[in-house]
C-alpha atoms as a PDB file:
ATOM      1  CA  UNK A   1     175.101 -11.340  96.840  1.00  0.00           C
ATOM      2  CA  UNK A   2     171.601 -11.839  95.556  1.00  0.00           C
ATOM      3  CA  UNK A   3     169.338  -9.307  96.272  1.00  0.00           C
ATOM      4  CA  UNK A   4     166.149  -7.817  94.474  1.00  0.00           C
ATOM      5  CA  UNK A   5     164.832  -3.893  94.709  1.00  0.00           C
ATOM      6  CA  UNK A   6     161.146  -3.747  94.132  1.00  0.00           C
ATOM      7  CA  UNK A   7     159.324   0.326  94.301  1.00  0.00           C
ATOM      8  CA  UNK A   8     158.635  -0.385  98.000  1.00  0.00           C
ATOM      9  CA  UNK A   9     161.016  -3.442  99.153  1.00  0.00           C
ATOM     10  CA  UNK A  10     164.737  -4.742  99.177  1.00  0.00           C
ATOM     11  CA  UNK A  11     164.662  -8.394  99.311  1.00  0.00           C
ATOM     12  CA  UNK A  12     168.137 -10.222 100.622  1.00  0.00           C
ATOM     13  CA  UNK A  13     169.982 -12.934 101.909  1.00  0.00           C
ATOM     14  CA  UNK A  14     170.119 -13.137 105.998  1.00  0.00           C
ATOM     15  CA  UNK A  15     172.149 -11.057 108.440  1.00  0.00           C
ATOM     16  CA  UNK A  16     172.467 -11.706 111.683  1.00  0.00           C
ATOM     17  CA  UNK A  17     170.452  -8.414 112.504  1.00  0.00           C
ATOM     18  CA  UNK A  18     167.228 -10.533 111.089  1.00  0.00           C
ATOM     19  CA  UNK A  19     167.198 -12.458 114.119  1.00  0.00           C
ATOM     20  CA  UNK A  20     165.163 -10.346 116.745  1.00  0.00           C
ATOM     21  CA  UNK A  21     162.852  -9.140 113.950  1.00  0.00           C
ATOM     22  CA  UNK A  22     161.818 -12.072 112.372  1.00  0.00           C
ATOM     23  CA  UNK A  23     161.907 -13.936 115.437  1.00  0.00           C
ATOM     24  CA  UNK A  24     159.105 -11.828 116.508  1.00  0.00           C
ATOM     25  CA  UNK A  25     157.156 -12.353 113.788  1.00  0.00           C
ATOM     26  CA  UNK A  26     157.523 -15.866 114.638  1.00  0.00           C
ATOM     27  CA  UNK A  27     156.659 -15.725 117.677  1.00  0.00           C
ATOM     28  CA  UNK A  28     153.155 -14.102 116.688  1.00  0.00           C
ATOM     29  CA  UNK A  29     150.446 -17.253 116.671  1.00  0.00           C
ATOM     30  CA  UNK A  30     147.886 -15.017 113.934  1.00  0.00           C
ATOM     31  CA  UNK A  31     150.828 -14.862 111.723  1.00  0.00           C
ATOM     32  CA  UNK A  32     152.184 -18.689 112.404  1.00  0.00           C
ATOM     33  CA  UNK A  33     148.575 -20.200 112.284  1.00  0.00           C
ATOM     34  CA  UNK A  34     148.974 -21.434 108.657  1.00  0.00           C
ATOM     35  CA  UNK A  35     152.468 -22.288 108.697  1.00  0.00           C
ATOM     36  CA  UNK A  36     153.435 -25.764 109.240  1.00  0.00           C
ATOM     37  CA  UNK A  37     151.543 -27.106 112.194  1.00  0.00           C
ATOM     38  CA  UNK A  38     150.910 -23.545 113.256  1.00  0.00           C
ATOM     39  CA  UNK A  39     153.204 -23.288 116.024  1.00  0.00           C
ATOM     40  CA  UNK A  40     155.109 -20.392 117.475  1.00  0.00           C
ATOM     41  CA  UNK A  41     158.872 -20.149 117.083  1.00  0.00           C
ATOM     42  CA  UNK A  42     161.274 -18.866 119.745  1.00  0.00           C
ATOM     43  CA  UNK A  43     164.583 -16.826 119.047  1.00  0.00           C
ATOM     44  CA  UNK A  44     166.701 -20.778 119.209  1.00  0.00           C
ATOM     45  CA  UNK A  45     164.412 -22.272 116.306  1.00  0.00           C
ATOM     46  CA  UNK A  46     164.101 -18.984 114.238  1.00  0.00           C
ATOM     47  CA  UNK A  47     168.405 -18.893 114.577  1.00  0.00           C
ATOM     48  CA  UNK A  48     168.054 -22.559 113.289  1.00  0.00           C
ATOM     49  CA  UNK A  49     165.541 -21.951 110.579  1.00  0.00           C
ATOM     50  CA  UNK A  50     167.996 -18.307 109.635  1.00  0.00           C
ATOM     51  CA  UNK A  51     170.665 -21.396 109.139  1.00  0.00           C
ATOM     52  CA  UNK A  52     168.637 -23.480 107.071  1.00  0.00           C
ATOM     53  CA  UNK A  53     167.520 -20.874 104.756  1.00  0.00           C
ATOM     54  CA  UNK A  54     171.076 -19.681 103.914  1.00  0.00           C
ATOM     55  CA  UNK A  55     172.059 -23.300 103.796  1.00  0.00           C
ATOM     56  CA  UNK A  56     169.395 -23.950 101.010  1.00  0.00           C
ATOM     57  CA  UNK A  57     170.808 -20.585  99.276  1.00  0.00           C
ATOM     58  CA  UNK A  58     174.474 -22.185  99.188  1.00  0.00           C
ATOM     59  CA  UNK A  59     172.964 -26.313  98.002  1.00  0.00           C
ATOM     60  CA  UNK A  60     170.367 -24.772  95.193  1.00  0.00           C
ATOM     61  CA  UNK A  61     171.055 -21.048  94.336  1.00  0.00           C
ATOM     62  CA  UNK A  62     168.240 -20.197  95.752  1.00  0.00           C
ATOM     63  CA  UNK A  63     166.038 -19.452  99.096  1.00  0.00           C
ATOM     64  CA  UNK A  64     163.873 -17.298 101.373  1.00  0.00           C
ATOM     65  CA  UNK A  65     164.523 -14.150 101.122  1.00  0.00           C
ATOM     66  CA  UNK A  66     164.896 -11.275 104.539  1.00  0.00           C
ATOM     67  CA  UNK A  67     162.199  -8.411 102.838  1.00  0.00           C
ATOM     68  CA  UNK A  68     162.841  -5.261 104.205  1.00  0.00           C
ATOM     69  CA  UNK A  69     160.817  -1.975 103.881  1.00  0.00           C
ATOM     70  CA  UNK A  70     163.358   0.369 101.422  1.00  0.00           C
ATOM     71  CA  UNK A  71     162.715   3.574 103.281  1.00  0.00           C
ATOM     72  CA  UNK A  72     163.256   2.225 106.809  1.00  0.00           C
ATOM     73  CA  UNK A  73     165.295  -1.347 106.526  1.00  0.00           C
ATOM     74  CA  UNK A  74     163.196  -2.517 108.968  1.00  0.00           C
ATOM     75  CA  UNK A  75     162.561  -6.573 108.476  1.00  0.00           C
ATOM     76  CA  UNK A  76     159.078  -7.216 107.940  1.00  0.00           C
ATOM     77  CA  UNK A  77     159.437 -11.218 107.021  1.00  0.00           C
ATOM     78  CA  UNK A  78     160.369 -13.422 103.820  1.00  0.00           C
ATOM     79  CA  UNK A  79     159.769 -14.372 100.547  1.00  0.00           C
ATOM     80  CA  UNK A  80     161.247 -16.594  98.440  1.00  0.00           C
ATOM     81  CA  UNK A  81     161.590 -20.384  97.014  1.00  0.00           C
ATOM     82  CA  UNK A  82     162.256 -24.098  98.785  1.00  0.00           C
ATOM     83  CA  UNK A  83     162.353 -27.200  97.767  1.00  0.00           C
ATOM     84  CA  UNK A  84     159.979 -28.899 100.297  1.00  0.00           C
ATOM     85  CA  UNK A  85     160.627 -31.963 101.298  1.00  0.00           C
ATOM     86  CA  UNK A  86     159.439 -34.859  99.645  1.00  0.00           C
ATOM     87  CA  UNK A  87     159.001 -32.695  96.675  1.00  0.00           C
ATOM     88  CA  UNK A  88     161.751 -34.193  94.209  1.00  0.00           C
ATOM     89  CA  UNK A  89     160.105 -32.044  90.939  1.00  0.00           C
ATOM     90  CA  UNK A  90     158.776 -29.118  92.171  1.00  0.00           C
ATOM     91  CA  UNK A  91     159.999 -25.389  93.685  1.00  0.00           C
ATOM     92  CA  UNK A  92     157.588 -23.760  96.050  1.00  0.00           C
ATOM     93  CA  UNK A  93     157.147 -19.902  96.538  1.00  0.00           C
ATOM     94  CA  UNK A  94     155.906 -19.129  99.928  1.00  0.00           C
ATOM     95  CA  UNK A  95     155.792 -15.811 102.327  1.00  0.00           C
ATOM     96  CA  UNK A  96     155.489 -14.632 105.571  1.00  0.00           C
ATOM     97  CA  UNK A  97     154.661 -11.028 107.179  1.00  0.00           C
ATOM     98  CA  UNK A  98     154.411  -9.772 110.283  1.00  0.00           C
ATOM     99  CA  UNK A  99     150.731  -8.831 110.953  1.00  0.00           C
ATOM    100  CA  UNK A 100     151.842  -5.047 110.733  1.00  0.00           C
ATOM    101  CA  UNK A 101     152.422  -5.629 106.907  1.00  0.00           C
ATOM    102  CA  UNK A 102     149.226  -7.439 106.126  1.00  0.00           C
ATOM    103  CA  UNK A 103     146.668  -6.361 103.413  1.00  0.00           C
ATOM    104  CA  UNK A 104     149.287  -3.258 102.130  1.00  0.00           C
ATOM    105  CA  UNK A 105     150.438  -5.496  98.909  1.00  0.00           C
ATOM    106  CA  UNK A 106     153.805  -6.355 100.508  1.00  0.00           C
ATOM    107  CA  UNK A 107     153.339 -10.000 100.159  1.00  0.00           C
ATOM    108  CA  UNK A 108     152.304 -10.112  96.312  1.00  0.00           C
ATOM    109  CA  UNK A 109     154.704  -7.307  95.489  1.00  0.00           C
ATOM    110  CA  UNK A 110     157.806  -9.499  96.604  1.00  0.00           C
ATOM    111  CA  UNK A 111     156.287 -12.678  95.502  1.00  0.00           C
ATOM    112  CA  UNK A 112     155.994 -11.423  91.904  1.00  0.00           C
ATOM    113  CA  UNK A 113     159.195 -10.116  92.110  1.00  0.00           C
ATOM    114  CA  UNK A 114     160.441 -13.561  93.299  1.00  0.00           C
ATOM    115  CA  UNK A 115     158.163 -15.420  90.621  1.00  0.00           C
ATOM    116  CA  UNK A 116     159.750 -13.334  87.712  1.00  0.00           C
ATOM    117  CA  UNK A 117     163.488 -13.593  89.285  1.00  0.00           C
ATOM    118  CA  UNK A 118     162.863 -17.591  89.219  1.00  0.00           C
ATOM    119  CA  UNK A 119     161.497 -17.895  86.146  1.00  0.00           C
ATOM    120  CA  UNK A 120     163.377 -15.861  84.390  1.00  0.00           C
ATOM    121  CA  UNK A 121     167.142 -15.545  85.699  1.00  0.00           C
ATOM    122  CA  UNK A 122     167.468 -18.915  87.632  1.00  0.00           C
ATOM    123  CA  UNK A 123     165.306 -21.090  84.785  1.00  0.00           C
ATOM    124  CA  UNK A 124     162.699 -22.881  86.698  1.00  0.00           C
ATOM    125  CA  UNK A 125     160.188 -24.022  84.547  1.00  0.00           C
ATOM    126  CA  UNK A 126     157.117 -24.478  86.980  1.00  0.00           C
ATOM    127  CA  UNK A 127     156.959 -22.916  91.038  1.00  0.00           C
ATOM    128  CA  UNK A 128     153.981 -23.787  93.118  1.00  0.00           C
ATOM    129  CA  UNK A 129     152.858 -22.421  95.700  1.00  0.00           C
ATOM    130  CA  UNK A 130     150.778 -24.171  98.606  1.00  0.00           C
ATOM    131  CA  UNK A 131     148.306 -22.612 100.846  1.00  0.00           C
ATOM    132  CA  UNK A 132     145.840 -24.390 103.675  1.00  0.00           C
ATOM    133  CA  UNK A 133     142.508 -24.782 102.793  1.00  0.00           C
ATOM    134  CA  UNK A 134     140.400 -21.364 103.318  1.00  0.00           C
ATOM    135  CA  UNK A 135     143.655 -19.183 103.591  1.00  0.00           C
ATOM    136  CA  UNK A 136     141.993 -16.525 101.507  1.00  0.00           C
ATOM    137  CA  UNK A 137     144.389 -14.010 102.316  1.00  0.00           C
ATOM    138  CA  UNK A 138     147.656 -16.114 100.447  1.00  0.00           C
ATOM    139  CA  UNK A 139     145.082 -17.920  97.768  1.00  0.00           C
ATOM    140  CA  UNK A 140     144.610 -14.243  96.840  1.00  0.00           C
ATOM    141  CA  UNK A 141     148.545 -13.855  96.417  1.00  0.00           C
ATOM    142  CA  UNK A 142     148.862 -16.559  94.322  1.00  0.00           C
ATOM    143  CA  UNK A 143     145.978 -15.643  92.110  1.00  0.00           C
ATOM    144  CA  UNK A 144     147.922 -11.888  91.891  1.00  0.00           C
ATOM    145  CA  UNK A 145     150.631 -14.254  90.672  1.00  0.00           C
ATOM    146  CA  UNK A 146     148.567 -15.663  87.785  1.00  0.00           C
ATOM    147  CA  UNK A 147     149.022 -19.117  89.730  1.00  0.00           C
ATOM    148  CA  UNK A 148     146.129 -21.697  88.920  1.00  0.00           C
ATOM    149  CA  UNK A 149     144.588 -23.963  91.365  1.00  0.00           C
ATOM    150  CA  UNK A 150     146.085 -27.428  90.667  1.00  0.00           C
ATOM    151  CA  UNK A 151     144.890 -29.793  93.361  1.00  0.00           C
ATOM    152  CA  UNK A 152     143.752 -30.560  97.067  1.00  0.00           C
ATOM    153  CA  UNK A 153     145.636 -32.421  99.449  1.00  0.00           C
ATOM    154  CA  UNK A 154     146.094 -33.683 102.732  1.00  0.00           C
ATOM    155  CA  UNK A 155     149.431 -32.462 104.148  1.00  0.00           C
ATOM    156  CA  UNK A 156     151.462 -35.970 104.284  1.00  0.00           C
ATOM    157  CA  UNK A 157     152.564 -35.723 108.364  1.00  0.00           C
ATOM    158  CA  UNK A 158     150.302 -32.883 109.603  1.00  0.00           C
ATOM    159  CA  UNK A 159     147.239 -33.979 107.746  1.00  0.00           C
ATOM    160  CA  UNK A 160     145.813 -30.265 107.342  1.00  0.00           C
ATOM    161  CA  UNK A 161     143.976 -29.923 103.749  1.00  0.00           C
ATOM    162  CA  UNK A 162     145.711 -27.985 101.445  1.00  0.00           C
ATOM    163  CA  UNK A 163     145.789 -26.509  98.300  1.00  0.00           C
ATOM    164  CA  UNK A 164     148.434 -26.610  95.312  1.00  0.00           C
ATOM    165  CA  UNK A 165     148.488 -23.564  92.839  1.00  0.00           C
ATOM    166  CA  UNK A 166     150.957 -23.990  90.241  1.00  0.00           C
ATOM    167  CA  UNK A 167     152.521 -21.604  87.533  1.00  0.00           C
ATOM    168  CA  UNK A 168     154.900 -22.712  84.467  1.00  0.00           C
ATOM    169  CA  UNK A 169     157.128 -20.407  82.498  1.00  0.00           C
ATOM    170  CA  UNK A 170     154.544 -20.775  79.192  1.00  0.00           C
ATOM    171  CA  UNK A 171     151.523 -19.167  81.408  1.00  0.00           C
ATOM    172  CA  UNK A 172     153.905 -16.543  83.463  1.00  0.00           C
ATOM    173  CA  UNK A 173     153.262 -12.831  82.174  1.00  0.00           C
ATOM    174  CA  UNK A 174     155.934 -10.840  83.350  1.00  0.00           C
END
């Protein structure tokens, strides 16, 4: 069982227990805004999304990680690394909080602890990480993650503008 301990986090594969909670964080539109086409998810498509993520665990060794406070266990949302699709070369680091977690560190505390476990101990050579356009909040995460602004895009189906930061294992300080 994969999991990483960080000073203030546990990050882990899914349990069925992470249903309510991070259904609930899905269900909050602030926090779902600048996630796909920024719609909600109820308790049937976060079950289905739960699935997904442990399937993409089992196909590439890795996934989205349930991050969990480490003095409470309570869920507070994910972390971790996909393989978007349409993306044959490149692994993408991406997060999610529920609001009550914002602007404590949470997010770039877990993704750096992601970044170095990927890097390091599953040999990627490159992650990205891709934010919409004027998210300053996640831009600033990836920035904390020494990730450098690569391009500008339009998002292929959704057409929202995005932007690609990108890190490789020569330019990753551990």
């Amino acid at each position: 069982m994969t999991e990483i301990r960080t000073p203030r986090l546990v990050l882990r594969r899914w349990s069925d227990d992470d249903l309510v909670p991070l259904s609930e964080i899905n269900a909050d539109p602030e926090v779902m805004r600048r996630t796909g086409d920024g719609s909600v998810r109820d308790l049937e498509e976060t079950a289905g999304d739960i699935e997904r993520y442990e399937e993409e665990w089992d196909e590439e060794g890795f996934g989205l990680f349930a991050v969990e406070l480490l003095a409470s266990g309570e869920l507070i949302g994910l972390v971790g690394l996909s393989v978007p699709d349409g993306a044959a070369a490149d692994v993408e680091i991406s997060w999610r909080l529920g609001r009550p977690f914002w602007g404590q560190g949470y997010a770039s505390e877990a993704a750096h602890a992601v970044l170095e476990w990927a890097l390091q101990d599953r040999g990627l050579d490159r992650v990205v990480a891709v934010t919409h356009l004027g998210d300053r909040a996640s831009e600033n995460v990836a920035a904390k993650l020494g990730m450098e602004p690569e391009r500008e895009l339009d998002h292929p189906v959704l057409g929202v503008p995005l932007r690609v930061h990108a890190i490789d294992l020569t330019e990753y300080q551990a």
